[in-house]
Protein backbone atom coordinates (compact mmCIF):
# COMPACT_ATOMS: atom_id res chain seq x y z
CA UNK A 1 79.12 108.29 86.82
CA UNK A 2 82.38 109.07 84.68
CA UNK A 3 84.50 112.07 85.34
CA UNK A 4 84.58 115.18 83.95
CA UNK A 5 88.23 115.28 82.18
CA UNK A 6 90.15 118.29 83.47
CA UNK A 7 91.18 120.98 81.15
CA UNK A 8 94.70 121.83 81.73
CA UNK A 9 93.97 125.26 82.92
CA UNK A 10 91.46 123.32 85.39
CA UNK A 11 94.68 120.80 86.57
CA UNK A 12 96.67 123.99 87.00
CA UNK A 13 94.15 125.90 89.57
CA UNK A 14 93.93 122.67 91.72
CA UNK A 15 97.40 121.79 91.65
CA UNK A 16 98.99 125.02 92.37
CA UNK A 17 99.35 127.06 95.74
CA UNK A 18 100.35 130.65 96.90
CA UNK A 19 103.87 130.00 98.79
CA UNK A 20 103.56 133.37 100.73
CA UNK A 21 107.11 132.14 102.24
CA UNK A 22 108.76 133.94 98.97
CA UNK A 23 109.32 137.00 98.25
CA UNK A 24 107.07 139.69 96.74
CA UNK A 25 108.15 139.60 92.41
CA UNK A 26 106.53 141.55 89.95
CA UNK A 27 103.15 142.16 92.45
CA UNK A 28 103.09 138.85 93.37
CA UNK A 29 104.52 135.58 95.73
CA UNK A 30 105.44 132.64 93.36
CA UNK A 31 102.53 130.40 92.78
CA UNK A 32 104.13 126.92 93.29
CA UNK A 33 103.10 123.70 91.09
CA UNK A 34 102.24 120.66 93.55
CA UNK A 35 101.46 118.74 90.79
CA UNK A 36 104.12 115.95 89.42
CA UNK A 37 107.87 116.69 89.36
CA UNK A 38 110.86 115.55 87.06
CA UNK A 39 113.60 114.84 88.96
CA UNK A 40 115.76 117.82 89.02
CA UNK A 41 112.72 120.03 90.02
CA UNK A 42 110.70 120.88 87.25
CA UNK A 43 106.62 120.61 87.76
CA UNK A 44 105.29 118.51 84.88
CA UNK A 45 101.57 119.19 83.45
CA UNK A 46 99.96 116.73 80.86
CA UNK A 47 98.68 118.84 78.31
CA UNK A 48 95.12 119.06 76.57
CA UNK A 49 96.55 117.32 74.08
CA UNK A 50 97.94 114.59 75.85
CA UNK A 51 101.35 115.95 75.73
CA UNK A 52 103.74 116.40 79.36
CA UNK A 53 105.18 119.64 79.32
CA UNK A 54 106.94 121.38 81.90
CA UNK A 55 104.58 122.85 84.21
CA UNK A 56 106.14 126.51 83.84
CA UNK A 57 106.32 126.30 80.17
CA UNK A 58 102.38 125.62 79.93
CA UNK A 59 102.02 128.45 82.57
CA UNK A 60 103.78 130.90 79.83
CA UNK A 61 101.71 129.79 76.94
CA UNK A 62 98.56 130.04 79.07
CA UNK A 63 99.39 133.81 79.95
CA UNK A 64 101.58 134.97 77.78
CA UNK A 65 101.14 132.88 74.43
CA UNK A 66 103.47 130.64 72.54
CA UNK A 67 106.95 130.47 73.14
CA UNK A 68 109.20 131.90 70.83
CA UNK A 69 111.44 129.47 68.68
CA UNK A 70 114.58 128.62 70.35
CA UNK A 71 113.94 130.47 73.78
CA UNK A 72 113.46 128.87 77.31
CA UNK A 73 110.80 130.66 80.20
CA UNK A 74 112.83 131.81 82.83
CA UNK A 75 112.08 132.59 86.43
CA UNK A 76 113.01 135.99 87.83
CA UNK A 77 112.33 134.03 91.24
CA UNK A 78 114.74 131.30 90.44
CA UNK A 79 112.52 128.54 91.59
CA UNK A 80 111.32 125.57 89.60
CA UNK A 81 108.63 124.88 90.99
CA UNK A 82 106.72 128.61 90.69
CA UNK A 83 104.72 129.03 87.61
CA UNK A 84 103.56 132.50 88.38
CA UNK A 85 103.32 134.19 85.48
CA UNK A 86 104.27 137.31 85.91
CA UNK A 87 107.36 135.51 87.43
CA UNK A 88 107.84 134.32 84.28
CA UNK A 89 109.87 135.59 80.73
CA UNK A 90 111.22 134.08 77.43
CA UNK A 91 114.75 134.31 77.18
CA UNK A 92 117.85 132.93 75.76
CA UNK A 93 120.59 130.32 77.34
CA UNK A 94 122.88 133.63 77.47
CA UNK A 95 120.15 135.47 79.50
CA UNK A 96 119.55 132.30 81.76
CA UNK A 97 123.12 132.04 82.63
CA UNK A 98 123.40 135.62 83.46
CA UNK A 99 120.59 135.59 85.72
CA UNK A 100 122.10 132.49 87.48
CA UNK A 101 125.00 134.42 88.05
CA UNK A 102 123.70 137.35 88.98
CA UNK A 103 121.58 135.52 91.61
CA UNK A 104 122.26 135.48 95.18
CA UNK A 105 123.22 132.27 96.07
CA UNK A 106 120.82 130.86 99.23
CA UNK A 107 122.87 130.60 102.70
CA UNK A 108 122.08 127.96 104.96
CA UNK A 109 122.27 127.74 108.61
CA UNK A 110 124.04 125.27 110.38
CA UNK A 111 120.60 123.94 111.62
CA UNK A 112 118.76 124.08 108.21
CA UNK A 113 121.35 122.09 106.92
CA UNK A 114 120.87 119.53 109.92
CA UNK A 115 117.09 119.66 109.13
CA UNK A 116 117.89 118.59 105.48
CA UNK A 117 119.80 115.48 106.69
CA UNK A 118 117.20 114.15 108.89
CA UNK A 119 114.04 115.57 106.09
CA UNK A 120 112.95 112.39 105.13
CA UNK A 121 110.73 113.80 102.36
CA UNK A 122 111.24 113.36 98.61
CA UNK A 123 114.74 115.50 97.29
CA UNK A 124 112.21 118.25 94.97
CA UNK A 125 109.44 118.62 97.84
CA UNK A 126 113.25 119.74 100.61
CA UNK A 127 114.25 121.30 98.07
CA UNK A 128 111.08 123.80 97.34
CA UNK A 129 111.18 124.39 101.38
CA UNK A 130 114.43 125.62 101.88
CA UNK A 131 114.76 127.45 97.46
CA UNK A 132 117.93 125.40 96.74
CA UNK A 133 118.53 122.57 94.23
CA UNK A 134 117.49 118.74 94.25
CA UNK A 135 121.30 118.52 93.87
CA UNK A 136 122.39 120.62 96.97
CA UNK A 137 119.69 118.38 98.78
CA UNK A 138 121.65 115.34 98.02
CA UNK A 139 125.04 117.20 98.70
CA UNK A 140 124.15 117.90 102.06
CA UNK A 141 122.61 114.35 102.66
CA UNK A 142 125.98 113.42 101.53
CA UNK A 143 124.48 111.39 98.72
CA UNK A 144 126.91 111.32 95.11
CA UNK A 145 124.78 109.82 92.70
């Protein structure tokens, strides 16, 4: 018996969780993608059309419609992994950097950071625990490259 071939709004509904760990946005808790990762965090989705496209992006269109020329999705959560949609906006490079900003930057305790040297899991799946980068995984693992 051959397998049905998943539609992509199918691969999305079994490859996406409620992370009630975050906080309340818009009405909802970010709705993380456990699908496959690039490696600075983003959730990848191959499309209908056999096309991979960031998970987040595909989210957008699937809610919201097309993207508009020129414009990225940003996440009024800040995390790359949530492809909520009402998390979810077009905006500019202008607008992302003034979000970033804006953002509260996450604190660590002494103790989450020692739990982040001795998480052996991969660098994206730490990161999503603890909402910081892949990159402030591997500084506080110590690791430059």
């Amino acid at each position: 018996m051959t397998r049905k071939k998943l539609t992509v709004i199918e691969k999305f509904k079994q490859r996406t969780v409620r992370n009630t760990d975050t906080l309340i946005i818009n009405g909802h808790h970010c709705l993380d993608y456990t699908g496959g990762y690039s490696n600075v965090g983003y959730g990848w989705v191959l499309d209908d059309d056999n096309v991979m496209k960031l998970a987040h992006r595909k989210s957008y269109e699937l809610h919201c419609g097309s993207i508009p020329e020129g414009m990225l999705v940003l996440h009024a959560c800040d995390r790359r992994s949530c492809v909520e949609p009402s998390h979810l906006r077009a905006g500019t490079q202008k607008d992302n950097a003034a979000d970033r900003k804006a953002r509260p930057k996450t604190i660590l305790t002494d103790i989450q950071r020692n739990e982040i040297k001795l998480d052996m899991d991969n660098y994206n799946v730490i990161a999503r625990k603890y909402n910081i980068t892949r990159s402030d995984v591997k500084s506080i693992k110590g690791i430059t490259k």
